[in-house]
Protein backbone atom coordinates (compact mmCIF):
# COMPACT_ATOMS: atom_id res chain seq x y z
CA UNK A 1 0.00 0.00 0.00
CA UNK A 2 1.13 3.20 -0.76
CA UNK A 3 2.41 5.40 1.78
CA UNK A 4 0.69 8.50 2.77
CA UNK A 5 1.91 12.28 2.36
CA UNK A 6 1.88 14.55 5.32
CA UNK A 7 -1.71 16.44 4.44
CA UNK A 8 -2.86 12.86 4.61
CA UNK A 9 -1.53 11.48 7.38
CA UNK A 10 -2.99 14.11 9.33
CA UNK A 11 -6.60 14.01 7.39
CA UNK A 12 -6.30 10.18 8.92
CA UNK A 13 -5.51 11.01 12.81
CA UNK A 14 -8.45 14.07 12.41
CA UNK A 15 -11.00 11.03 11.01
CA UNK A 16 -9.77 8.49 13.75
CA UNK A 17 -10.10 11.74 16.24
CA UNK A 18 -13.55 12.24 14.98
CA UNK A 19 -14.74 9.02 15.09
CA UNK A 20 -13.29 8.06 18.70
CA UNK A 21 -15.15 11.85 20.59
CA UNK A 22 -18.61 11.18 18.44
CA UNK A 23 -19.20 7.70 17.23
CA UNK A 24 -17.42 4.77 19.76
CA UNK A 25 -19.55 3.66 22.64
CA UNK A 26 -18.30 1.05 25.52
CA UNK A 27 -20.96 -1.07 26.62
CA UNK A 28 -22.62 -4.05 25.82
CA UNK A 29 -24.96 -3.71 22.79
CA UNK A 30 -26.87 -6.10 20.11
CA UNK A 31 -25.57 -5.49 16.65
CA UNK A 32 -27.81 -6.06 13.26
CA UNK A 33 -25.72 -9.24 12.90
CA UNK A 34 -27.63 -10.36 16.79
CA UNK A 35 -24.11 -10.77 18.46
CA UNK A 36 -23.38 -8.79 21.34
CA UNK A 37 -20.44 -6.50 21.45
CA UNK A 38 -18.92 -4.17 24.48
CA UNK A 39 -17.97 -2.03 21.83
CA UNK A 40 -20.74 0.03 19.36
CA UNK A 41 -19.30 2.54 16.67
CA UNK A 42 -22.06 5.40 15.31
CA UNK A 43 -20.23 5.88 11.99
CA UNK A 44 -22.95 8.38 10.57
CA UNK A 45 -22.53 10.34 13.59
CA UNK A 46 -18.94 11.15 11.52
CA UNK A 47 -20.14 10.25 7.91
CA UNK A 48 -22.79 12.61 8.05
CA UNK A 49 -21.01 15.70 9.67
CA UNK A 50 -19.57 18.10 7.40
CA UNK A 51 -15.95 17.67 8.46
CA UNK A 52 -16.47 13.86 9.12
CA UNK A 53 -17.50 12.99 5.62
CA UNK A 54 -14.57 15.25 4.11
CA UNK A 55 -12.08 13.66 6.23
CA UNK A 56 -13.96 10.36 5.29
CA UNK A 57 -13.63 11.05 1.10
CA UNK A 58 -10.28 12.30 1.53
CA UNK A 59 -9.05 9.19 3.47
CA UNK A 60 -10.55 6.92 0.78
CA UNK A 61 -9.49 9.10 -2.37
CA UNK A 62 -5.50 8.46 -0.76
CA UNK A 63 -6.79 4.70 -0.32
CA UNK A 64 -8.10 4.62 -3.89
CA UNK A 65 -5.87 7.59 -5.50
CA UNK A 66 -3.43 4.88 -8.00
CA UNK A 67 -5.88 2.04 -8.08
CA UNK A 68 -7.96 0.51 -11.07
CA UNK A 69 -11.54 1.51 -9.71
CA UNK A 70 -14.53 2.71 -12.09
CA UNK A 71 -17.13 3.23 -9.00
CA UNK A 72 -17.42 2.26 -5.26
CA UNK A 73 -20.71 1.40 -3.17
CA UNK A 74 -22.04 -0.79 -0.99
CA UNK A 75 -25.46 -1.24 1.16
CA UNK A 76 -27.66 1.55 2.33
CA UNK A 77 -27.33 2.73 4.84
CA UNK A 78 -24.05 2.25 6.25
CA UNK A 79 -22.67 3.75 2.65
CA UNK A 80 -25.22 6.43 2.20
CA UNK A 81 -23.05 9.52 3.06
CA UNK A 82 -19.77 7.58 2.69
CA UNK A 83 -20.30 7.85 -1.34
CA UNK A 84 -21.76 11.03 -1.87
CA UNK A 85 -19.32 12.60 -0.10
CA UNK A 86 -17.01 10.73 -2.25
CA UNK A 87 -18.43 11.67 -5.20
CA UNK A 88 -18.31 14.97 -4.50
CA UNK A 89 -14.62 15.09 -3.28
CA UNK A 90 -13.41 13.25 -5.92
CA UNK A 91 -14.52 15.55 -8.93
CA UNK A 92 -13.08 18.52 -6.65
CA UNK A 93 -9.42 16.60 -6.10
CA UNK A 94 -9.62 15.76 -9.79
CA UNK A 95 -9.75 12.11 -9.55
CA UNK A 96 -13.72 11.54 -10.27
CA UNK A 97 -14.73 8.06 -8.65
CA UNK A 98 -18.54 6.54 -9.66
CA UNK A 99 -20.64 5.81 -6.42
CA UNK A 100 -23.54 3.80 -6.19
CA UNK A 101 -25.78 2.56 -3.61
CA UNK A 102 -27.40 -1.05 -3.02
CA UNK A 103 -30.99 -1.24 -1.39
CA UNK A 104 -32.21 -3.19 0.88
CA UNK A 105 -34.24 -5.05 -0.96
CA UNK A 106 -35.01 -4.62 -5.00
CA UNK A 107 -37.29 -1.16 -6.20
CA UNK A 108 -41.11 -2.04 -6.19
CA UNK A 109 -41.54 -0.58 -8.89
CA UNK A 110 -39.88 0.86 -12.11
CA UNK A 111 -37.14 -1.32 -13.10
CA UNK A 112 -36.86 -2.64 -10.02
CA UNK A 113 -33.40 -2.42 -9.68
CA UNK A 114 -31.35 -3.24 -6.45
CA UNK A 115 -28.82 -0.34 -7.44
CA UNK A 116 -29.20 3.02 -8.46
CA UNK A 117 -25.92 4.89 -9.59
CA UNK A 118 -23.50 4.60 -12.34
CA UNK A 119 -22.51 1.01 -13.11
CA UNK A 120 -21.48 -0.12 -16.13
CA UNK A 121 -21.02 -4.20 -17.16
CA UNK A 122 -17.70 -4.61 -16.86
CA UNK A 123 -16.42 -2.43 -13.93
CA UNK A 124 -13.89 -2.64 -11.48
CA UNK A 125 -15.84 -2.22 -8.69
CA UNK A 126 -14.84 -1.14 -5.08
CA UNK A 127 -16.99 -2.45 -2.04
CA UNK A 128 -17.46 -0.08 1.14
CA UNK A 129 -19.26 -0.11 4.20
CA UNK A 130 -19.36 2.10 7.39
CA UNK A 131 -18.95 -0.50 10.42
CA UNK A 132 -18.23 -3.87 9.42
CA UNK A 133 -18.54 -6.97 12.45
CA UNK A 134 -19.57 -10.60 10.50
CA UNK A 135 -19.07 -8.90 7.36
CA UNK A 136 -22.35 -9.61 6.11
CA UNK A 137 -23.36 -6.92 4.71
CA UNK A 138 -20.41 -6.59 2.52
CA UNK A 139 -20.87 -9.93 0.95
CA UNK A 140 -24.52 -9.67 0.31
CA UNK A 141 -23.17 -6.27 -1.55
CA UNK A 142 -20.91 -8.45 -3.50
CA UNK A 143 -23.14 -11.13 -4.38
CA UNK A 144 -25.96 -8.44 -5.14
CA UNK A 145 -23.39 -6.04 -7.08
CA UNK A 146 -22.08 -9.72 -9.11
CA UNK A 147 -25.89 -10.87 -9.75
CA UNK A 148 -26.37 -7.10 -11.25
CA UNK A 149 -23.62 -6.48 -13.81
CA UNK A 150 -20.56 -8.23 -15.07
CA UNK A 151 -17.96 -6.86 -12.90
CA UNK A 152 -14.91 -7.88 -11.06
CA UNK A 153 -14.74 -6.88 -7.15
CA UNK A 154 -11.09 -5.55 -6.48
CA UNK A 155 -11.47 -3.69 -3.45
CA UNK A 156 -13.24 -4.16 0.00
CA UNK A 157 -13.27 -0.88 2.57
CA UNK A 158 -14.37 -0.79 5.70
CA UNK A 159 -13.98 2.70 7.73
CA UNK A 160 -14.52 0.90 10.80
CA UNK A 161 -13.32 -3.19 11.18
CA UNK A 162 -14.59 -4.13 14.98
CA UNK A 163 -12.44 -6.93 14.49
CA UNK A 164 -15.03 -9.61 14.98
CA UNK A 165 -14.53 -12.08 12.24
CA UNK A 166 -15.21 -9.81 9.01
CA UNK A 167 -11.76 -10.25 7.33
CA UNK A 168 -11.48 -13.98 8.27
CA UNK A 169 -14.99 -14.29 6.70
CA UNK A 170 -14.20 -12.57 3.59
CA UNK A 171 -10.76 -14.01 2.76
CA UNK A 172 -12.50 -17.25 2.98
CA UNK A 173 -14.82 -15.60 0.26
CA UNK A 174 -11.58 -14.56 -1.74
CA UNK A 175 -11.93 -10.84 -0.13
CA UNK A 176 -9.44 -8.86 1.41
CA UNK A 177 -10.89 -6.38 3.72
CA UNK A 178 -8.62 -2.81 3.94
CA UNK A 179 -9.66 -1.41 7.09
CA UNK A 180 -9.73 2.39 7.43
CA UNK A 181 -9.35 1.27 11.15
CA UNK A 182 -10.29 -1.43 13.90
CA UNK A 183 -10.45 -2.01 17.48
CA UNK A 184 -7.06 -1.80 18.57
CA UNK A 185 -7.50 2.15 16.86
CA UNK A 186 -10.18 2.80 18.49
CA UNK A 187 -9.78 1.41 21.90
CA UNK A 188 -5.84 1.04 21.89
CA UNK A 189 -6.33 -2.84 23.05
């Protein structure tokens, strides 16, 4: 991986600042995936703040700056600000990066599509989700994102890895999962 200038470095340690005083929470918790945790991480209480989600495109631009990608996504919600601040960002840095977004479940009506954005058969397609635990939700994006268009998967982002089981999971799925950060960022342990 490619090492980071100074301006980035310290866009990082303001995003893991950020993300430690407004989204991390000690205490046990349920997660979506029903497993308890002692630890629970808000992400849109970052994403979706104007100097979170900045700090949140320009980490991932540095992440994705020199790499073959034609658009990034993943599931709503955990996404949703993620990529349109990305979008955004990107055209202003100069390196414009396609984002899409996966639904929960397909359109009702219409064309009843599961994604709405700019994907084309034959992308190189980046996978990204807010807070990732069993890694679920990253490979139902996958499978969804595969099922959708002809495209090859060469990325998988999380911003926040709780360091459950989600990059065991998906490299037994073929997926390596860059984490933004985990645990041990987070909590130092």
């Amino acid at each position: 991986m490619q090492q980071l200038n100074t301006k980035n470095k310290e866009y990082k340690s303001r995003l893991l600042n950020c993300i430690k005083e407004r989204a991390v929470s000690i205490g046990e918790v349920t997660l979506s995936s029903g497993k308890t945790s002692d630890l629970y991480v808000d992400a849109k209480m970052v994403t979706l703040d104007p100097e979170g989600a900045f700090l949140t495109a320009m980490v991932l631009i540095d992440i994705l700056r020199n790499e073959d990608v034609d658009a990034i996504g993943g599931m709503t919600m955990g996404a949703d600000p993620i990529v349109g601040a990305l979008a955004a960002i990107s055209y202003v840095e100069n390196v414009p990066i396609k984002t899409f977004i996966i639904r929960k479940e397909p359109k009702k009506h219409g064309k009843q599509k599961w994604i709405e954005g700019p994907l084309l058969n034959a992308s190189k397609i980046a996978v990204i989700d807010d807070v990732t635990t069993t890694g679920k939700s990253l490979l139902t994006s996958i499978e969804i994102i595969k099922e959708a268009i002809d495209c090859e998967i060469v990325k998988v982002i999380s911003l926040v890895d709780r360091s459950e089981g989600a990059k065991e999971i998906l490299k037994n799925e073929g997926c390596e999962l860059i984490s933004v950060f985990n645990r041990k960022d987070l909590l130092g342990d």
